[in-house]
N, C-alpha and C. Protein backbone atom coordinates (compact mmCIF):
# COMPACT_ATOMS: atom_id res chain seq x y z
N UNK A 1 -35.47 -5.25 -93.14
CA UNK A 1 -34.13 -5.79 -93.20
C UNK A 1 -33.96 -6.79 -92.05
N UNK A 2 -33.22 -7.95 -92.51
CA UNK A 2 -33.25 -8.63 -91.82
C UNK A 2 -31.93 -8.67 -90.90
N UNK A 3 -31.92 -9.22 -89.68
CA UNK A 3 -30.36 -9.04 -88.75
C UNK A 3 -29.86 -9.89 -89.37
N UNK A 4 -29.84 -11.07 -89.98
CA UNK A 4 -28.59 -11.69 -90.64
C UNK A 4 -28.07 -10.74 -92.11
N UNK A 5 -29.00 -10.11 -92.54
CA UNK A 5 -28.52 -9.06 -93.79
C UNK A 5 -27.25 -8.50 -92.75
N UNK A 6 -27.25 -7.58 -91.94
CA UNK A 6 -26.96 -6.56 -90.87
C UNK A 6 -25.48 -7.22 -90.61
N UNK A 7 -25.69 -8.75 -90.13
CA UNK A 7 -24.52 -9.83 -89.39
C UNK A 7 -23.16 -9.02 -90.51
N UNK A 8 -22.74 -9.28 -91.49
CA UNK A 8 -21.50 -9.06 -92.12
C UNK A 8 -20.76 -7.21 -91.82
N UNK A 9 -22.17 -6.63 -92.34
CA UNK A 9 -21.83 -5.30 -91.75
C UNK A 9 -21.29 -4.95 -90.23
N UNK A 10 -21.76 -5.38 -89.51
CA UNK A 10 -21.60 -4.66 -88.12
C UNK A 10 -20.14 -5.89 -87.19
N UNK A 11 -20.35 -7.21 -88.06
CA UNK A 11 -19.23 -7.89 -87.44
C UNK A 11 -17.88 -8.18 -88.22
N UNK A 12 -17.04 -6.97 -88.93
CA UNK A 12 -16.28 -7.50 -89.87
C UNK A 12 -15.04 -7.85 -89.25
N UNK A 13 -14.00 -8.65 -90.53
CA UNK A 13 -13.12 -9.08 -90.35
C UNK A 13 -12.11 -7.65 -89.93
N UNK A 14 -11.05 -7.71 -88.89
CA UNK A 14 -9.79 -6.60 -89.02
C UNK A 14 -9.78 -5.73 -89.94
N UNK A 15 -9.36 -6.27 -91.28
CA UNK A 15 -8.86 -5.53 -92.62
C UNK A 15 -10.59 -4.66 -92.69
N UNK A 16 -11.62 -5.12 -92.59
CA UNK A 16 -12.62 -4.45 -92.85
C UNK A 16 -12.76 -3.10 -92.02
N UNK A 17 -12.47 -3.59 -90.55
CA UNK A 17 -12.48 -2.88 -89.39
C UNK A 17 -11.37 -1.97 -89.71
N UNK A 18 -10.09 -1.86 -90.01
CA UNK A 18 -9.40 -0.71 -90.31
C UNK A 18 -9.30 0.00 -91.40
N UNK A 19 -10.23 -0.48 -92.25
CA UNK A 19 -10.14 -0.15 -93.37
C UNK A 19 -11.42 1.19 -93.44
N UNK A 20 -12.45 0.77 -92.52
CA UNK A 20 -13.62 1.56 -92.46
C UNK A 20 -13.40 2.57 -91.31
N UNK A 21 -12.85 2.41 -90.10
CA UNK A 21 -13.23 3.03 -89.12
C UNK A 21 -11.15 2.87 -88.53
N UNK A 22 -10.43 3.80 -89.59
CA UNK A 22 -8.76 3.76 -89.35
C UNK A 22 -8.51 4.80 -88.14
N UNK A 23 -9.32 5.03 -87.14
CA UNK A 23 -8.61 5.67 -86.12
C UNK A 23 -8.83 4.68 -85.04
N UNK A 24 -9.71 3.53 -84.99
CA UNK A 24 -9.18 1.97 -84.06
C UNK A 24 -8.21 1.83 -84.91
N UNK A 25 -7.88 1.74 -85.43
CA UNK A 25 -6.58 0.97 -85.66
C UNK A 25 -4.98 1.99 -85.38
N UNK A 26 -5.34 3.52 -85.61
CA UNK A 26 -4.18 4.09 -84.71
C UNK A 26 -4.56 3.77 -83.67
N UNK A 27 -5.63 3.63 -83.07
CA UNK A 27 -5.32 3.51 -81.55
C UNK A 27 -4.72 2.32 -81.00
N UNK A 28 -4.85 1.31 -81.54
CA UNK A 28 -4.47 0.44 -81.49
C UNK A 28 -2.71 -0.14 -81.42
N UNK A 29 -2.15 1.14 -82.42
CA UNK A 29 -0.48 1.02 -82.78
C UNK A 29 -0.90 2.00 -81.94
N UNK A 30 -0.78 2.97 -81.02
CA UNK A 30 -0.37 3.98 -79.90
C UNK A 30 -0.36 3.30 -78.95
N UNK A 31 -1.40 2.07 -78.29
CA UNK A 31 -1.18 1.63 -77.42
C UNK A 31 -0.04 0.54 -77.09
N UNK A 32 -0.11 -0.12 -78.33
CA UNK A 32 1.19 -0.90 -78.26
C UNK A 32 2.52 -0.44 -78.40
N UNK A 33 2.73 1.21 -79.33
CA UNK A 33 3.89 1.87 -79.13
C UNK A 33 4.09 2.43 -77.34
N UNK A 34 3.51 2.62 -76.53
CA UNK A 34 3.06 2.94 -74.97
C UNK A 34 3.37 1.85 -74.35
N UNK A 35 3.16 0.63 -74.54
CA UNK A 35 3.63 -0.36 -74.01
C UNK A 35 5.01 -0.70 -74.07
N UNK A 36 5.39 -0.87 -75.48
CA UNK A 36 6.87 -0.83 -76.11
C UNK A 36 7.96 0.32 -75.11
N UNK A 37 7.46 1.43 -74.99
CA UNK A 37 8.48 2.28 -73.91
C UNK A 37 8.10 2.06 -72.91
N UNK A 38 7.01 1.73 -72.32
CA UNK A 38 6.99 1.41 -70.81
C UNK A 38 7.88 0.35 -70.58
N UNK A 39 8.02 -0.64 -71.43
CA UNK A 39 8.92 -1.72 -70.78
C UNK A 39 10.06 -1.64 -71.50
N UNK A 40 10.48 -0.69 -72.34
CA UNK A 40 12.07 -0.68 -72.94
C UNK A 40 12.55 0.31 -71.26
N UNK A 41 11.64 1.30 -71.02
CA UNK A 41 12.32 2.76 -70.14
C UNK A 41 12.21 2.50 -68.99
N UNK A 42 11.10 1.30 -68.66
CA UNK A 42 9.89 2.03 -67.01
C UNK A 42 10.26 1.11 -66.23
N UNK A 43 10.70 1.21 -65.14
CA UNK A 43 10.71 0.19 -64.37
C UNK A 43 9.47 0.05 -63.69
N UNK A 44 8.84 -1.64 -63.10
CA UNK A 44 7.68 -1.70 -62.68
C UNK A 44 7.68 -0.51 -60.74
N UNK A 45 6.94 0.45 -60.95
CA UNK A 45 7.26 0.77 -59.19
C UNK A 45 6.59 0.30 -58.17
N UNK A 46 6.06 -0.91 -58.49
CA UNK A 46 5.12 -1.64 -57.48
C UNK A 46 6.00 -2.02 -56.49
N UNK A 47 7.24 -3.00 -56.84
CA UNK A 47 8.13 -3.74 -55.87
C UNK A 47 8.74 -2.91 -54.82
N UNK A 48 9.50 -1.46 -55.37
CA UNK A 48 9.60 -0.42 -54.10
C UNK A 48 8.84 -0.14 -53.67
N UNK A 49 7.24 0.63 -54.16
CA UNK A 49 6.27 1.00 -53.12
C UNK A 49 5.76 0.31 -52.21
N UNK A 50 6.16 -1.37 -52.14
CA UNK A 50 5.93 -2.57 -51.11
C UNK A 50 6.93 -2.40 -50.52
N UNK A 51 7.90 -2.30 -50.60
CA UNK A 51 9.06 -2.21 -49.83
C UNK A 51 9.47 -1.20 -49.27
N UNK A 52 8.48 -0.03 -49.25
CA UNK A 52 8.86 1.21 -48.71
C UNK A 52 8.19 1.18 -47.12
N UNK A 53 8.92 1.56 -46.05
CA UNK A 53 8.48 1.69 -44.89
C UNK A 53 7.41 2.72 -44.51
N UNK A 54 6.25 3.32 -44.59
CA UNK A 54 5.23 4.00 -44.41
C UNK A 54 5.36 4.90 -43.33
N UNK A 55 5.98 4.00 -42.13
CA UNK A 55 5.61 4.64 -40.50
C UNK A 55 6.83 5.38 -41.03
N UNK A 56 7.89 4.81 -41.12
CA UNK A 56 9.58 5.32 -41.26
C UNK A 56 8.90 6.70 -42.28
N UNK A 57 8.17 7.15 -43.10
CA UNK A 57 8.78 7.82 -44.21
C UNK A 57 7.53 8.95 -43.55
N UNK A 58 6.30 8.65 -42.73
CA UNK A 58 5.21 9.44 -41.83
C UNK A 58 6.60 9.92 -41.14
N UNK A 59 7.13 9.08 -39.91
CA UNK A 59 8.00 9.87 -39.04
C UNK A 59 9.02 10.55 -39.58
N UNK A 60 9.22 10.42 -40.66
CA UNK A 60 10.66 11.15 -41.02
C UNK A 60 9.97 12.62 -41.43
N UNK A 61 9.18 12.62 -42.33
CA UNK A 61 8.11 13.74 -42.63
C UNK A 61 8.17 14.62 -41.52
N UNK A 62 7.38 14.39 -40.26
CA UNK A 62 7.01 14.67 -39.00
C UNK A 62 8.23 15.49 -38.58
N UNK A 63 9.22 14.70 -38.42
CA UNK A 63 10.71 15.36 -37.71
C UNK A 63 11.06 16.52 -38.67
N UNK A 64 11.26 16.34 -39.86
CA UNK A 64 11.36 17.44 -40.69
C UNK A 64 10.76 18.67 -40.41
N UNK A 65 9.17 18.39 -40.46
CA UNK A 65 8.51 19.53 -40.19
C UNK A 65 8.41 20.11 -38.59
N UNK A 66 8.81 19.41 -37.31
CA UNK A 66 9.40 20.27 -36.40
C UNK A 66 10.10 20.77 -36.33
């Protein structure tokens, strides 16, 4: 057998690809439903965890626990 026989099988179009192997393609709608509530619900928490004082929130810790 030759690899261009092989070429259509192993490289198909989408519709082929979900049609043969339909749990990529749920995975595919789960990840984009995951995305869809992360940005309808989630706020990004990068911008506070930059903006959070480290030493301030070590020393506050510290005082607490004396």
């Amino acid at each position: 057998m030759k690899a261009s026989q092989l070429f259509p099988q192993v490289f198909g179009s989408p519709e082929q690809i979900e049609t043969q192997w339909p749990l990529l393609s749920n995975l595919q709608k789960h990840k984009k439903n995951i995305k869809e509530i992360r940005e309808e619900d989630m706020k990004r928490p990068l911008k506070p965890m930059k903006e959070l004082d480290m030493e301030k929130v070590i020393s506050d810790i510290i005082e607490k626990i004396k």
